[in-house]
C-alpha atoms as a PDB file:
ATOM      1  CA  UNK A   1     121.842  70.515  96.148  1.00  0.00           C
ATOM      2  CA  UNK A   2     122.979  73.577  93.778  1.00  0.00           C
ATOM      3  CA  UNK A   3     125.797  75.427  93.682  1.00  0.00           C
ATOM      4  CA  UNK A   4     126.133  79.431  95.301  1.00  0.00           C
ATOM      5  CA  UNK A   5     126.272  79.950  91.108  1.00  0.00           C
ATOM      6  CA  UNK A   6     123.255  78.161  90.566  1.00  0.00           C
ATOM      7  CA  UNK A   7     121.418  79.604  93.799  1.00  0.00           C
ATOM      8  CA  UNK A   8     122.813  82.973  92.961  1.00  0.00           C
ATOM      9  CA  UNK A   9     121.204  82.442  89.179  1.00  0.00           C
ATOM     10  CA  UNK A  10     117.987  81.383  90.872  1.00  0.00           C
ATOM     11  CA  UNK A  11     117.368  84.339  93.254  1.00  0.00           C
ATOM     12  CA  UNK A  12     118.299  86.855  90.438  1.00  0.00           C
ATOM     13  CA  UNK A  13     115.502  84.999  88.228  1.00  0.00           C
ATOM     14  CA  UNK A  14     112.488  83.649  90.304  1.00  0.00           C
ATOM     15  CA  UNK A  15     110.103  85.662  92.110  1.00  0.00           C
ATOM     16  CA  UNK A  16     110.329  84.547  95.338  1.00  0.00           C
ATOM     17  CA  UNK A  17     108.034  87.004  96.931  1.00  0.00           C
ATOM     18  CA  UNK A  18     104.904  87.168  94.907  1.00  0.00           C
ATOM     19  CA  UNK A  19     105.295  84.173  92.531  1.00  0.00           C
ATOM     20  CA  UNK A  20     104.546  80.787  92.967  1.00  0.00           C
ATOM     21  CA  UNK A  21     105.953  79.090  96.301  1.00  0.00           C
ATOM     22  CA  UNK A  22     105.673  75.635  97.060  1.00  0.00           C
ATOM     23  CA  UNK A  23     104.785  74.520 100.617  1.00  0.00           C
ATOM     24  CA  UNK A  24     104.343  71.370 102.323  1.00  0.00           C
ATOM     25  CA  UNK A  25     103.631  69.362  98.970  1.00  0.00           C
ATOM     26  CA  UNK A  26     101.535  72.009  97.742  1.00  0.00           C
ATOM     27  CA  UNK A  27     101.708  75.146  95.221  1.00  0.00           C
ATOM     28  CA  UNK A  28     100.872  78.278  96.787  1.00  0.00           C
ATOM     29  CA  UNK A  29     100.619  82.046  95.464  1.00  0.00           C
ATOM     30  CA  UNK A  30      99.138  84.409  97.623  1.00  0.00           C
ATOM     31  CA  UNK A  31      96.753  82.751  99.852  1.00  0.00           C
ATOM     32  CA  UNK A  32      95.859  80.417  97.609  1.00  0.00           C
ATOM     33  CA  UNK A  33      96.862  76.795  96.479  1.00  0.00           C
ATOM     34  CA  UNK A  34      96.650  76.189  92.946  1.00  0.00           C
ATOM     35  CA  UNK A  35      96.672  72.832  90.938  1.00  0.00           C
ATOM     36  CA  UNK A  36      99.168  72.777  88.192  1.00  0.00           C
ATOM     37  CA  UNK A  37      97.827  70.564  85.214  1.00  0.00           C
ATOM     38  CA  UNK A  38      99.826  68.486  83.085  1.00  0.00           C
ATOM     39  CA  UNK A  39      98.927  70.235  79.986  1.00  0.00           C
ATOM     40  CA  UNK A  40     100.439  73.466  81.815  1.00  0.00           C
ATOM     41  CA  UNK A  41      96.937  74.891  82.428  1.00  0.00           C
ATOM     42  CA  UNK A  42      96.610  76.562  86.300  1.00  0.00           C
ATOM     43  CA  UNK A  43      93.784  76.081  88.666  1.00  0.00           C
ATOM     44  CA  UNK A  44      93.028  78.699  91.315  1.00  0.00           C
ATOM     45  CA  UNK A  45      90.159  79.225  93.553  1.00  0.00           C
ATOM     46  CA  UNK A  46      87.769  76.561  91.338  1.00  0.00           C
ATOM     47  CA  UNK A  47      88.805  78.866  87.716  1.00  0.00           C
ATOM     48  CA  UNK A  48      91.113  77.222  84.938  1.00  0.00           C
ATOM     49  CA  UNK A  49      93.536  79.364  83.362  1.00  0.00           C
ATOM     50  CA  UNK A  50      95.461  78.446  80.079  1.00  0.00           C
ATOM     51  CA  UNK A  51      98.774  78.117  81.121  1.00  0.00           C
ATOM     52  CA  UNK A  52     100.764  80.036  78.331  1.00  0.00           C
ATOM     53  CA  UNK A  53     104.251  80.590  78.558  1.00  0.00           C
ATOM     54  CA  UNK A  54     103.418  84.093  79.218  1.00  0.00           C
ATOM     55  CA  UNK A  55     101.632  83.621  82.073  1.00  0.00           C
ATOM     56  CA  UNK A  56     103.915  81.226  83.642  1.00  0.00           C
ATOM     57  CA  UNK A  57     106.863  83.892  83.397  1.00  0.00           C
ATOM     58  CA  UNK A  58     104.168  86.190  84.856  1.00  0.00           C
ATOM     59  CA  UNK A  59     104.003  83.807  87.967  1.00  0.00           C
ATOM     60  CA  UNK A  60     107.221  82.601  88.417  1.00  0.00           C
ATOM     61  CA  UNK A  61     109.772  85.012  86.856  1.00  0.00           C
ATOM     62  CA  UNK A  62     111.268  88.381  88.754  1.00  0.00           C
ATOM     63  CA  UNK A  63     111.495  90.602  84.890  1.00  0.00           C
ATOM     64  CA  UNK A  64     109.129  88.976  83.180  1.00  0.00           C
ATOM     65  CA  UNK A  65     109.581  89.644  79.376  1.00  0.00           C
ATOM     66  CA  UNK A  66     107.606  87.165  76.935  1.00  0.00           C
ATOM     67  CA  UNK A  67     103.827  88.170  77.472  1.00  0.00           C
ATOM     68  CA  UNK A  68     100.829  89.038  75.771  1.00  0.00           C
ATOM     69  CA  UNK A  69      97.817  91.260  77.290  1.00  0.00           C
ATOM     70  CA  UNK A  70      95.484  88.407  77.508  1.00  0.00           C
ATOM     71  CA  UNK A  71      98.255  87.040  79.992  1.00  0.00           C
ATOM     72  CA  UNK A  72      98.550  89.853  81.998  1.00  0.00           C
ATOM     73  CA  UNK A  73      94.958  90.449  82.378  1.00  0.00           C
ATOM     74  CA  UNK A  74      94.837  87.005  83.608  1.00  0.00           C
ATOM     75  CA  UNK A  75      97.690  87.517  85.881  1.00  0.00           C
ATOM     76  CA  UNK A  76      95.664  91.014  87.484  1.00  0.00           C
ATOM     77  CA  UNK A  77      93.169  88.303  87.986  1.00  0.00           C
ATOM     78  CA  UNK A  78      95.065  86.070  89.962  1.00  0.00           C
ATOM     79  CA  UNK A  79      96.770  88.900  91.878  1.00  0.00           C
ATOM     80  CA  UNK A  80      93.734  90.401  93.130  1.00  0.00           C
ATOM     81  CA  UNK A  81      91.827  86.882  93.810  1.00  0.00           C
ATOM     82  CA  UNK A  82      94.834  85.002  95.777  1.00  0.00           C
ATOM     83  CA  UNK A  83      95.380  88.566  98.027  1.00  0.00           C
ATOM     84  CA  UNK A  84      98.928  88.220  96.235  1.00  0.00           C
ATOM     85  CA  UNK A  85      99.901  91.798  96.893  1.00  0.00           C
ATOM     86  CA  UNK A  86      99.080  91.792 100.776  1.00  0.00           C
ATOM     87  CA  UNK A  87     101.799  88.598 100.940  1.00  0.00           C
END
């Protein structure tokens, strides 16, 4: 499916341990499932979150770089309600 380039490029970029994993059809991060919109916004645990880019690299990105403070108060929030940091 990818090249050891591309699958090298991946590991060095997504989080793989506490972002966003995908399991048996389904998003997952921490204990949670979460509904992916398709205007980007993020359901978890019954609350909507606007799904900025910032958040996004938040979730899915190893060195996240492009985010504001609104999106990493929201990402505390989904840490701490999904049990992310006990995964």
């Amino acid at each position: 499916m990818f090249d050891d380039k591309e699958k090298d490029r991946r590991l060095q970029t997504f989080d793989y341990k506490y972002g966003i994993r995908y399991e048996q059809g389904k998003f997952y991060i921490g204990n949670s499932p979460i509904d992916i919109y398709p205007n980007g916004d993020i359901e978890i645990k019954n609350k909507i979150y606007t799904g900025t880019k910032g958040l996004y690299e938040l979730l899915f990105k190893k060195d996240p770089t492009s985010y504001t403070e609104d999106d990493e108060k929201n990402y505390k929030k989904i840490a701490l309600k999904t049990n992310l940091i006990l995964r």
